[in-house]
PDB file of N, CA and C in Angstrom:
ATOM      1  N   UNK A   1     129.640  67.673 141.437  1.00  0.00           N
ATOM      2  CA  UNK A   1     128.479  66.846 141.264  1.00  0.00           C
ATOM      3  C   UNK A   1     127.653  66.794 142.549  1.00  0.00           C
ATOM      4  N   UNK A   2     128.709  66.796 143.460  1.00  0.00           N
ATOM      5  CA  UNK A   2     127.377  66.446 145.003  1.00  0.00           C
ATOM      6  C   UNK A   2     126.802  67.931 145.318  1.00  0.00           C
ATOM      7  N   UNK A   3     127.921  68.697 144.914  1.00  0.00           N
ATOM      8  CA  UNK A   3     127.308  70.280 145.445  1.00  0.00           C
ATOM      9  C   UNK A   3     126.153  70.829 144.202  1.00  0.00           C
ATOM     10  N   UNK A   4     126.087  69.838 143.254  1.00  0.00           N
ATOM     11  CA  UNK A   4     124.485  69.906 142.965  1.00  0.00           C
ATOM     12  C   UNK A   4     123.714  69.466 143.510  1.00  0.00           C
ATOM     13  N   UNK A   5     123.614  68.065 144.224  1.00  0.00           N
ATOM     14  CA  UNK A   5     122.552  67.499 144.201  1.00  0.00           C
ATOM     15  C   UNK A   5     122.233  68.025 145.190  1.00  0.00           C
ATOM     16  N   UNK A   6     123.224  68.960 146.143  1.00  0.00           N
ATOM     17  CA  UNK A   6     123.025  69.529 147.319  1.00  0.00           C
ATOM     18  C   UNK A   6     121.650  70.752 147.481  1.00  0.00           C
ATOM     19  N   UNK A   7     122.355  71.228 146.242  1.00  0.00           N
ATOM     20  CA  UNK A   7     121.759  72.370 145.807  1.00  0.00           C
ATOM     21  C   UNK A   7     120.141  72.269 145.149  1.00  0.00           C
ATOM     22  N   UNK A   8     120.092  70.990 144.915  1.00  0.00           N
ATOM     23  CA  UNK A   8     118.939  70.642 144.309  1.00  0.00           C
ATOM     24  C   UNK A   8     118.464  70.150 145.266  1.00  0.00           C
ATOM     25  N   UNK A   9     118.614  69.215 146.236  1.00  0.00           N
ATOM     26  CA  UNK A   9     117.376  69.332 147.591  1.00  0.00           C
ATOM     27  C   UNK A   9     117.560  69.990 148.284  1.00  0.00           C
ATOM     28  N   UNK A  10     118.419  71.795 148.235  1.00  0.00           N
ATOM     29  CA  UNK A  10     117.704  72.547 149.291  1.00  0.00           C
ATOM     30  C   UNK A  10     116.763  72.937 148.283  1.00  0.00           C
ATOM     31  N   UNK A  11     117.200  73.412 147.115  1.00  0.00           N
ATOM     32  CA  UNK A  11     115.449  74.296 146.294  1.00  0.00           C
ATOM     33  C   UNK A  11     114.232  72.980 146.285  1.00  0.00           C
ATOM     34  N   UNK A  12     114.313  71.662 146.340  1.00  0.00           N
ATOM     35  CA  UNK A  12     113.015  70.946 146.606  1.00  0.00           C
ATOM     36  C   UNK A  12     112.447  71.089 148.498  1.00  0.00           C
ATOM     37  N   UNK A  13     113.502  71.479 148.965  1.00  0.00           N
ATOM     38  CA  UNK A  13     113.297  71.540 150.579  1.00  0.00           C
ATOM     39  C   UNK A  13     112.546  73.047 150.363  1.00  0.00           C
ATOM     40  N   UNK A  14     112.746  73.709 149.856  1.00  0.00           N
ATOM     41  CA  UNK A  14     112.269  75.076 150.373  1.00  0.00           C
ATOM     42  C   UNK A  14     111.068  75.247 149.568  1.00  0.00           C
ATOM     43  N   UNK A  15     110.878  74.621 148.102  1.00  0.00           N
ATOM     44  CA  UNK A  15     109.701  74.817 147.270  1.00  0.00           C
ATOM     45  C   UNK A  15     108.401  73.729 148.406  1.00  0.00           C
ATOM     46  N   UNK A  16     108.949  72.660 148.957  1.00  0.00           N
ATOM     47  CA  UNK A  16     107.931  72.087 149.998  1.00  0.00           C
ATOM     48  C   UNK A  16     107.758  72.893 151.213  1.00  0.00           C
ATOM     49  N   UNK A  17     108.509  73.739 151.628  1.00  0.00           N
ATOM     50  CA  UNK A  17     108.587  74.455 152.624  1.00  0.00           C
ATOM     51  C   UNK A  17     107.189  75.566 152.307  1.00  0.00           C
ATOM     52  N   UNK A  18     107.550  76.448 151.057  1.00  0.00           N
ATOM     53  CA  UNK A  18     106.332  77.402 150.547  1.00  0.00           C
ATOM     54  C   UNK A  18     105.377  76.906 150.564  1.00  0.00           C
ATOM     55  N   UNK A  19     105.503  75.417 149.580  1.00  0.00           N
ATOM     56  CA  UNK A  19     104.088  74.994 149.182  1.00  0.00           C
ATOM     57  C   UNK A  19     103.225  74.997 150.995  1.00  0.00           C
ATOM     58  N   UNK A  20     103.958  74.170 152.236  1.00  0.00           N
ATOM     59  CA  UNK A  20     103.199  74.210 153.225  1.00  0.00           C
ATOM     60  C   UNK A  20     102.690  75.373 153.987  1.00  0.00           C
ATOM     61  N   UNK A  21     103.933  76.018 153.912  1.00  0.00           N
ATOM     62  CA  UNK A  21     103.139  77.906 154.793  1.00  0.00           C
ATOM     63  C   UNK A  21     101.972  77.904 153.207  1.00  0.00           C
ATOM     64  N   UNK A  22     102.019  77.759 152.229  1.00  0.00           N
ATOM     65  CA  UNK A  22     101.204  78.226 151.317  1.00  0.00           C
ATOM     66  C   UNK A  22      98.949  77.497 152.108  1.00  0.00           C
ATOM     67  N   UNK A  23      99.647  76.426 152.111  1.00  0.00           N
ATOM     68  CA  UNK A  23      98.991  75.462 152.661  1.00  0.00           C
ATOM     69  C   UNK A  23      97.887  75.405 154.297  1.00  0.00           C
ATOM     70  N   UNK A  24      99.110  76.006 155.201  1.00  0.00           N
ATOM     71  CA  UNK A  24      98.914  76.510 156.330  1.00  0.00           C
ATOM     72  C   UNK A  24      97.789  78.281 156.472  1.00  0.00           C
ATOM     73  N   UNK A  25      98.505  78.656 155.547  1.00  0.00           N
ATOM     74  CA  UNK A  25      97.976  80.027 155.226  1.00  0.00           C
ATOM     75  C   UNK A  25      96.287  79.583 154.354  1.00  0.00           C
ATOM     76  N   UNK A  26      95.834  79.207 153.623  1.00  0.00           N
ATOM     77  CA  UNK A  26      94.713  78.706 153.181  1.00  0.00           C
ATOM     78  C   UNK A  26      94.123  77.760 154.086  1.00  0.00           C
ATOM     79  N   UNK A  27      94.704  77.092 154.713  1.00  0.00           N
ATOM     80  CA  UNK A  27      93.730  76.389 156.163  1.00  0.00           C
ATOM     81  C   UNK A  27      93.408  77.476 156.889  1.00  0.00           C
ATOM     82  N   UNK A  28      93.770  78.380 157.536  1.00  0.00           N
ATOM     83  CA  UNK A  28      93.647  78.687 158.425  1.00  0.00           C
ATOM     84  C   UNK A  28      92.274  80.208 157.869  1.00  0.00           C
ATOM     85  N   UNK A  29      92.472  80.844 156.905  1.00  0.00           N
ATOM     86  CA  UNK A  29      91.355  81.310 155.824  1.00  0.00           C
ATOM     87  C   UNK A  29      90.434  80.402 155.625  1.00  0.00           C
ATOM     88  N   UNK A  30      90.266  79.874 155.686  1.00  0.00           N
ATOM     89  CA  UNK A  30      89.074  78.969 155.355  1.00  0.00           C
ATOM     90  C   UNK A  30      88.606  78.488 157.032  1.00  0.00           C
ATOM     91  N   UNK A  31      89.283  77.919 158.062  1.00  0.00           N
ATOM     92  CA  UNK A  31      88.801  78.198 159.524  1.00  0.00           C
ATOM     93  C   UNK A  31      87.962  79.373 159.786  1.00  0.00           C
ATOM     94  N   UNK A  32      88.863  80.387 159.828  1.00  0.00           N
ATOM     95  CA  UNK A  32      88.068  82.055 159.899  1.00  0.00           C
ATOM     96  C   UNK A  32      86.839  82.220 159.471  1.00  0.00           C
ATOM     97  N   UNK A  33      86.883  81.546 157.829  1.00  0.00           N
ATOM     98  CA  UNK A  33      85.310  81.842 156.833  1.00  0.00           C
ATOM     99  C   UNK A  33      84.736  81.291 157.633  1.00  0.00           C
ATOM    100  N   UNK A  34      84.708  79.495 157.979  1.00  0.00           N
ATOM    101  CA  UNK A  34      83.538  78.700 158.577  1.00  0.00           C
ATOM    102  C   UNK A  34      83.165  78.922 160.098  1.00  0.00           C
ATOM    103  N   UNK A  35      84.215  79.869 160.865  1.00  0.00           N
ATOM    104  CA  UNK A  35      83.899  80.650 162.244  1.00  0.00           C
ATOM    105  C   UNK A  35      82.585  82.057 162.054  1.00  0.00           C
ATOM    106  N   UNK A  36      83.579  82.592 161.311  1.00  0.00           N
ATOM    107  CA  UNK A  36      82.285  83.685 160.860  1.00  0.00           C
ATOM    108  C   UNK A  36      80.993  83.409 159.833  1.00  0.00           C
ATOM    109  N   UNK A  37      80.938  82.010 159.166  1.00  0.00           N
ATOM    110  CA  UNK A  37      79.839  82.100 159.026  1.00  0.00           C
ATOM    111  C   UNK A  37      78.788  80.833 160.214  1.00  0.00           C
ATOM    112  N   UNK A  38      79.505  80.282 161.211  1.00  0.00           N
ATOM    113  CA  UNK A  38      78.817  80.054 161.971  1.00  0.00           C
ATOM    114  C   UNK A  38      78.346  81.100 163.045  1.00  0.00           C
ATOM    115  N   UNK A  39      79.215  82.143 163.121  1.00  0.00           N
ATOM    116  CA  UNK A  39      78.611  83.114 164.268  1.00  0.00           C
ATOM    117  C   UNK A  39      77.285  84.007 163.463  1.00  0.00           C
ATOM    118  N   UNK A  40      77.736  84.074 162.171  1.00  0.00           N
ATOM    119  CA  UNK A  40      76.449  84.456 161.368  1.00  0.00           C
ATOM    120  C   UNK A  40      75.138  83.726 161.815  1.00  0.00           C
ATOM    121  N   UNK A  41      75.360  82.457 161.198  1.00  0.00           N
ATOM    122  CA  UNK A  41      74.381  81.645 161.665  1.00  0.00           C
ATOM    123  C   UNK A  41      73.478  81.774 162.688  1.00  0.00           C
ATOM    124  N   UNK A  42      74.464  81.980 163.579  1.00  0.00           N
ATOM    125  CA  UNK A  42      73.768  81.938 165.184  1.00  0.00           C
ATOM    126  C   UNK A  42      73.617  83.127 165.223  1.00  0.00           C
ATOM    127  N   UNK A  43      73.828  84.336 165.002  1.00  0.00           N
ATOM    128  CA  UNK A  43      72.969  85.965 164.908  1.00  0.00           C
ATOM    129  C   UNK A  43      71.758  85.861 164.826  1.00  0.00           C
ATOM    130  N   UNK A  44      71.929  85.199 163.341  1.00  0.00           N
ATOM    131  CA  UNK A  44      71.055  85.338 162.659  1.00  0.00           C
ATOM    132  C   UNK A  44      69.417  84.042 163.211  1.00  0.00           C
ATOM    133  N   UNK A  45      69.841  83.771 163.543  1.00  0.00           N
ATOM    134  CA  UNK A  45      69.172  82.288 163.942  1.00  0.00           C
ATOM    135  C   UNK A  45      68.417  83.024 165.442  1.00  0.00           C
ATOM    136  N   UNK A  46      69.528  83.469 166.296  1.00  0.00           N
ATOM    137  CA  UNK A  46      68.535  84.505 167.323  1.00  0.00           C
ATOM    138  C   UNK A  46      67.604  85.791 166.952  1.00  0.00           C
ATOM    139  N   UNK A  47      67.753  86.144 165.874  1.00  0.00           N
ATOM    140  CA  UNK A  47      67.351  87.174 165.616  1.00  0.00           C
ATOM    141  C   UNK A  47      65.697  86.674 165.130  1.00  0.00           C
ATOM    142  N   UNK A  48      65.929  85.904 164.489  1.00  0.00           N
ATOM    143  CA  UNK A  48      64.632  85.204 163.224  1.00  0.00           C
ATOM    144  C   UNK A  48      63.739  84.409 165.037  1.00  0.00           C
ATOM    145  N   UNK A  49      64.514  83.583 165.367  1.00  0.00           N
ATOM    146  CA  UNK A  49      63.957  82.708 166.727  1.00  0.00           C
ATOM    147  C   UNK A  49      63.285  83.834 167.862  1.00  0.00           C
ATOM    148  N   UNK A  50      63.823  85.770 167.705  1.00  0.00           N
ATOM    149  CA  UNK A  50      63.431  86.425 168.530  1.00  0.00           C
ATOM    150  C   UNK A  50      62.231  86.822 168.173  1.00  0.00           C
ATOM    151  N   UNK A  51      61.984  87.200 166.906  1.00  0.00           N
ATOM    152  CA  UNK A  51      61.082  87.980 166.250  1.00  0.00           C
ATOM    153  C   UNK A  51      59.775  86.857 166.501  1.00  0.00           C
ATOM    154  N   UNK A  52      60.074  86.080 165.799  1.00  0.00           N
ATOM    155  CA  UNK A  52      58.825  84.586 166.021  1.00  0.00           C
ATOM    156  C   UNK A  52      58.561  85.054 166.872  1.00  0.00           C
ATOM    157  N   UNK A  53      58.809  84.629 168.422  1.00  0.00           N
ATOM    158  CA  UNK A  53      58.710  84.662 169.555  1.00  0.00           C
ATOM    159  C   UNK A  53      57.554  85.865 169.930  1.00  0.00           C
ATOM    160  N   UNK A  54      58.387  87.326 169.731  1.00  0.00           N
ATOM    161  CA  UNK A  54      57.318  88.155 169.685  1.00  0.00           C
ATOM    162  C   UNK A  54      55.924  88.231 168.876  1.00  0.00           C
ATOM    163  N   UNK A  55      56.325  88.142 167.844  1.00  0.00           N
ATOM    164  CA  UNK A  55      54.614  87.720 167.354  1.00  0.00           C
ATOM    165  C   UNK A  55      53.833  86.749 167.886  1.00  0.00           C
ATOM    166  N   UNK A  56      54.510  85.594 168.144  1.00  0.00           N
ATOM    167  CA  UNK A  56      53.576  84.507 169.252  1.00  0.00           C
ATOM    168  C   UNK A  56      52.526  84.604 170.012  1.00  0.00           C
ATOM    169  N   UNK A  57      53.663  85.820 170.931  1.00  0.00           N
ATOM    170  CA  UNK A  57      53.334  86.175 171.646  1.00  0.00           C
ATOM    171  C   UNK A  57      52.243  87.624 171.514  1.00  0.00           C
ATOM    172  N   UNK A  58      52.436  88.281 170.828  1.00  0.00           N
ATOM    173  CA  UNK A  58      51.530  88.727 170.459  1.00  0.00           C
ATOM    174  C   UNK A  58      49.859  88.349 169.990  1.00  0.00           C
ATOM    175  N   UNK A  59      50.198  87.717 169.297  1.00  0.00           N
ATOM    176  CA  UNK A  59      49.096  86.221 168.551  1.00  0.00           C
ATOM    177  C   UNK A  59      48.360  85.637 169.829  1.00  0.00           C
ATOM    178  N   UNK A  60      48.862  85.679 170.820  1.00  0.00           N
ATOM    179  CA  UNK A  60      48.546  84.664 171.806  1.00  0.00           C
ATOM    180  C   UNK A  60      47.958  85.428 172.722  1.00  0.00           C
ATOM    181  N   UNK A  61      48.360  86.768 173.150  1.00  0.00           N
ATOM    182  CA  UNK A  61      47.695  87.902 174.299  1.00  0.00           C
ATOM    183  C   UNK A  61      46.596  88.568 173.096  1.00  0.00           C
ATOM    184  N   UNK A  62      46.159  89.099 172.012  1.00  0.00           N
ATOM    185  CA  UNK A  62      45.296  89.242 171.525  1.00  0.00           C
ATOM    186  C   UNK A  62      44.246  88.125 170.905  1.00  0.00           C
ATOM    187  N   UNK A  63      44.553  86.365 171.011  1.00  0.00           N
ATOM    188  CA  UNK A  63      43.680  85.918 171.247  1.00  0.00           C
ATOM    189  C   UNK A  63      43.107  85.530 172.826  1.00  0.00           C
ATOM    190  N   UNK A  64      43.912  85.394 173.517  1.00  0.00           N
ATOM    191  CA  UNK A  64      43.358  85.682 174.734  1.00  0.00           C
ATOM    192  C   UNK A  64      42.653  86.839 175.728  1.00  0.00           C
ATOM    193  N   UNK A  65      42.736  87.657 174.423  1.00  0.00           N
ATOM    194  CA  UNK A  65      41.823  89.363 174.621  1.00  0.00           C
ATOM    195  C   UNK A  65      42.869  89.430 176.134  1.00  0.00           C
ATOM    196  N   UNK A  66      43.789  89.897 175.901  1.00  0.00           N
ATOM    197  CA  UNK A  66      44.422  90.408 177.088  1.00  0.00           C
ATOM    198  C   UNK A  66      43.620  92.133 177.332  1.00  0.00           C
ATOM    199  N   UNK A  67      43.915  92.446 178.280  1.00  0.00           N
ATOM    200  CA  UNK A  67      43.307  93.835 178.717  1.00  0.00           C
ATOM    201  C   UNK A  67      44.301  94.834 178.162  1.00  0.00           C
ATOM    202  N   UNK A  68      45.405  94.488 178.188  1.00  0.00           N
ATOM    203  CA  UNK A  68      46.457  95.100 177.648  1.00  0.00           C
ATOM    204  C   UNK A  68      47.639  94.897 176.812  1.00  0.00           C
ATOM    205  N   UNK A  69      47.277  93.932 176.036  1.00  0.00           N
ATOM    206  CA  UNK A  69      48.052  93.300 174.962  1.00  0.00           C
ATOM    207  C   UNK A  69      48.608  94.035 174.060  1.00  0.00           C
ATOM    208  N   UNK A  70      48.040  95.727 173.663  1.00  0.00           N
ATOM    209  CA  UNK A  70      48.731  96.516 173.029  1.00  0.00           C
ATOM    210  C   UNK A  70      49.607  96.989 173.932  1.00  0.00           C
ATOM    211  N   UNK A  71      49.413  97.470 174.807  1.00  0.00           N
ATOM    212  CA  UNK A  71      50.646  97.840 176.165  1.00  0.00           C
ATOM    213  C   UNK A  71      51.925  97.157 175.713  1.00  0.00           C
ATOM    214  N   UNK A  72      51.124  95.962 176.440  1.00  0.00           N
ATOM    215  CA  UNK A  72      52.543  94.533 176.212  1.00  0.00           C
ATOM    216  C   UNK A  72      53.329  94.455 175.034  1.00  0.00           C
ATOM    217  N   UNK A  73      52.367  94.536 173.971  1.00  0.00           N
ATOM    218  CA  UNK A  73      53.201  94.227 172.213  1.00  0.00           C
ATOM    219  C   UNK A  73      54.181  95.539 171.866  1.00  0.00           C
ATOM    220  N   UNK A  74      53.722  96.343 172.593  1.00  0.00           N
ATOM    221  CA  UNK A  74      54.468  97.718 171.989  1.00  0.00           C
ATOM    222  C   UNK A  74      56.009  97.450 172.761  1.00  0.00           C
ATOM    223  N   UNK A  75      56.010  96.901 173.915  1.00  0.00           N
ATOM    224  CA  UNK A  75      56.902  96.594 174.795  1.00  0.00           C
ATOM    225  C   UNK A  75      58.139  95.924 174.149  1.00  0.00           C
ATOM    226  N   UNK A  76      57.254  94.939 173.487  1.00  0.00           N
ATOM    227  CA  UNK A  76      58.185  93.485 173.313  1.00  0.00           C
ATOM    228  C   UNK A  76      58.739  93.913 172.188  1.00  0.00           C
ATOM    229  N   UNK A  77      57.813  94.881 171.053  1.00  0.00           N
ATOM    230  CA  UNK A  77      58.443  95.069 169.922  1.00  0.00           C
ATOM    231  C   UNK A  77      59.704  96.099 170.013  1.00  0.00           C
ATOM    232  N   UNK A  78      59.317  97.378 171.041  1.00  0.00           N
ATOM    233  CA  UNK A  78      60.445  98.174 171.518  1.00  0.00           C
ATOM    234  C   UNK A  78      62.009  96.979 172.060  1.00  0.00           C
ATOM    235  N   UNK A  79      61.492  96.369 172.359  1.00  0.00           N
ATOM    236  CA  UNK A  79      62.797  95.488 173.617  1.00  0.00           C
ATOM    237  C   UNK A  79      63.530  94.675 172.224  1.00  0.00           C
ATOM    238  N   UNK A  80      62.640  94.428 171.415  1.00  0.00           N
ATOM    239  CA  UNK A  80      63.219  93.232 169.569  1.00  0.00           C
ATOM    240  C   UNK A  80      64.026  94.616 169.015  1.00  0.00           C
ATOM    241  N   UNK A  81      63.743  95.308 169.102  1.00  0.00           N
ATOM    242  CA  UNK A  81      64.568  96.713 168.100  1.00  0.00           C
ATOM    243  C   UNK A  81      64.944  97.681 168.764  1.00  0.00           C
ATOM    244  N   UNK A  82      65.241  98.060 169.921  1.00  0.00           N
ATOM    245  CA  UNK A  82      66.543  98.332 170.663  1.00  0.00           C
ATOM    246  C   UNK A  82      67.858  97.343 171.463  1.00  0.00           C
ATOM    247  N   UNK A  83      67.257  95.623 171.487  1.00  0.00           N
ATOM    248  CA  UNK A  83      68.570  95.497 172.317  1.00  0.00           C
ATOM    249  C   UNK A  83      68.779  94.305 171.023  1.00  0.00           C
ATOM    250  N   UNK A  84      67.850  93.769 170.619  1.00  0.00           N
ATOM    251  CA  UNK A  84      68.141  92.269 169.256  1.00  0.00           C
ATOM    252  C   UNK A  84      68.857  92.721 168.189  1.00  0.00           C
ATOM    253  N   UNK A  85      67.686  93.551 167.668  1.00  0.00           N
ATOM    254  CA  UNK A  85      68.513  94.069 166.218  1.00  0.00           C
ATOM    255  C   UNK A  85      69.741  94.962 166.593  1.00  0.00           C
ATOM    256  N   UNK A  86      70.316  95.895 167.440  1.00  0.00           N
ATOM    257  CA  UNK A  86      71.166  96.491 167.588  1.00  0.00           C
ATOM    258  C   UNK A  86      72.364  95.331 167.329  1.00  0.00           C
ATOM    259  N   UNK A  87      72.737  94.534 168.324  1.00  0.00           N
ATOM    260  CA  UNK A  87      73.202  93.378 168.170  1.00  0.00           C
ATOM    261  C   UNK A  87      73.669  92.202 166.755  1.00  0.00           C
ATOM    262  N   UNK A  88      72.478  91.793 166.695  1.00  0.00           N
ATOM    263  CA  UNK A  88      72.548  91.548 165.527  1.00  0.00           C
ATOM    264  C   UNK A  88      73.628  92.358 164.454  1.00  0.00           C
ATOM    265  N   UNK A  89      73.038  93.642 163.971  1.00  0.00           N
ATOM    266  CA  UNK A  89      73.577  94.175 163.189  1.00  0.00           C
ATOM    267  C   UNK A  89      75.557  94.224 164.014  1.00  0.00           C
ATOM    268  N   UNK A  90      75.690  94.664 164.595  1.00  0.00           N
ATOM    269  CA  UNK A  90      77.105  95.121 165.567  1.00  0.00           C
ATOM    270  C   UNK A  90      77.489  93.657 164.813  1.00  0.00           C
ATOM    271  N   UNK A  91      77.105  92.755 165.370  1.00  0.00           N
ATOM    272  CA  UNK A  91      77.958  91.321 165.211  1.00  0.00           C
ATOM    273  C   UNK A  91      78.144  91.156 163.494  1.00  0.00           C
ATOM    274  N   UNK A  92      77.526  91.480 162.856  1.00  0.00           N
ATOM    275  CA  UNK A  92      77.435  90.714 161.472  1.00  0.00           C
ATOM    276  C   UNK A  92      78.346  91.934 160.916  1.00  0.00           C
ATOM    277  N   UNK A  93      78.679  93.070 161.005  1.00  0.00           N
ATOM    278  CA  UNK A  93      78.890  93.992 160.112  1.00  0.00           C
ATOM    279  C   UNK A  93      80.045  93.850 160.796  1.00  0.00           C
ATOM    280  N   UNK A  94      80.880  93.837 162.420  1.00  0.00           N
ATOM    281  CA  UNK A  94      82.045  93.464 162.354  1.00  0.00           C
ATOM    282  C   UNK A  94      82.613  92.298 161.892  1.00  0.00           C
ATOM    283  N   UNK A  95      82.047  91.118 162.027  1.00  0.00           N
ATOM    284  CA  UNK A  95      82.775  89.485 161.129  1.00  0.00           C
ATOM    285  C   UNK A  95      82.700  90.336 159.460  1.00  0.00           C
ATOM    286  N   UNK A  96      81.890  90.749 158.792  1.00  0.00           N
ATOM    287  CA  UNK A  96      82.224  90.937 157.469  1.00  0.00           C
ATOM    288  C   UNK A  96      82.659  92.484 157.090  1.00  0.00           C
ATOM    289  N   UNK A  97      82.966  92.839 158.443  1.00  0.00           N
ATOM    290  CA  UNK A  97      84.001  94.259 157.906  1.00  0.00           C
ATOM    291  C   UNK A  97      85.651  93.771 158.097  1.00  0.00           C
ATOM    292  N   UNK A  98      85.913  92.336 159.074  1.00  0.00           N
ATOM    293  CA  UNK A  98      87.159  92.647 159.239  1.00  0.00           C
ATOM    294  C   UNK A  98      87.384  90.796 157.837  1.00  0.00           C
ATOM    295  N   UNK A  99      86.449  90.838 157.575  1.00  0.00           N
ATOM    296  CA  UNK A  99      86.234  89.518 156.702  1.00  0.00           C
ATOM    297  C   UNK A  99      87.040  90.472 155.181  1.00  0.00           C
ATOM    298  N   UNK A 100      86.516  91.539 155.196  1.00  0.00           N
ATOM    299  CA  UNK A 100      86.937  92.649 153.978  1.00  0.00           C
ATOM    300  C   UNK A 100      88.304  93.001 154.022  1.00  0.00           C
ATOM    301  N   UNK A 101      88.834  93.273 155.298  1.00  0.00           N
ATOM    302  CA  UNK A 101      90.048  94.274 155.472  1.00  0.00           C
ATOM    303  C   UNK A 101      91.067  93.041 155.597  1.00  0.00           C
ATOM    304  N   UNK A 102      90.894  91.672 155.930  1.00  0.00           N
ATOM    305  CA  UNK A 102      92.088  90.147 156.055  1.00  0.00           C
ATOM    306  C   UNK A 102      91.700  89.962 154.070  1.00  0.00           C
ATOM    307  N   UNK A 103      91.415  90.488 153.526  1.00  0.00           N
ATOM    308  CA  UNK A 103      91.444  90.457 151.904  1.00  0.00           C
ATOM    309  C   UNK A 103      90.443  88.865 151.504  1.00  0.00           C
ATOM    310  N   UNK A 104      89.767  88.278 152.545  1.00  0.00           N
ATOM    311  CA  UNK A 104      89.259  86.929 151.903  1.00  0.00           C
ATOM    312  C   UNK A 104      87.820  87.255 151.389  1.00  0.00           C
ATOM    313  N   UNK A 105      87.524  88.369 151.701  1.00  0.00           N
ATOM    314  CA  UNK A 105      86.055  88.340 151.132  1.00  0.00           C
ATOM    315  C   UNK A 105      86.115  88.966 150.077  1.00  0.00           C
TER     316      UNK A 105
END
């Protein structure tokens, strides 16, 4: 009789045991998601906050008839799409390539 009841709170000890790694394992997936979609966020948030910026600025040296405001714009737009968007893209396509290969996406 006791070497049941024995037997019956180790299988309730170990079914609470799963249920928590079960538990632990879904916290910690769901951390990851709300990490990578805050670093999204913030990519993405520099990227949109960069671009503005350049047109502004653009907007702002061709109403001020700059002498060389096409000079300048060609500059700023070269400098947004070789060092921003490169970036950008690198960051977002590794969080949701390794978001693919940990099986949560």
């Amino acid at each position: 009789m006791q070497t049941m009841t024995l037997q019956k709170r180790l299988d309730e000890t170990e079914s609470r045991l799963k249920q928590r790694k079960y538990n632990v394992d879904e916290a910690e997936k769901e951390r990851r998601s709300r990490d990578r979609s805050e670093i999204g966020r913030s990519i993405i948030t520099l990227f949109v906050s960069s671009v503005l910026i350049v047109l502004i600025a653009i907007v702002v040296m061709a109403w001020a008839d700059f002498t060389t405001w096409k000079e300048a714009s060609e500059k700023l737009i070269a400098l947004l799409s070789s060092v921003v968007l490169p970036v950008v893209t690198l960051v977002i396509g590794y969080y949701f390539g390794t978001e693919q290969q940990s099986g949560s996406g």
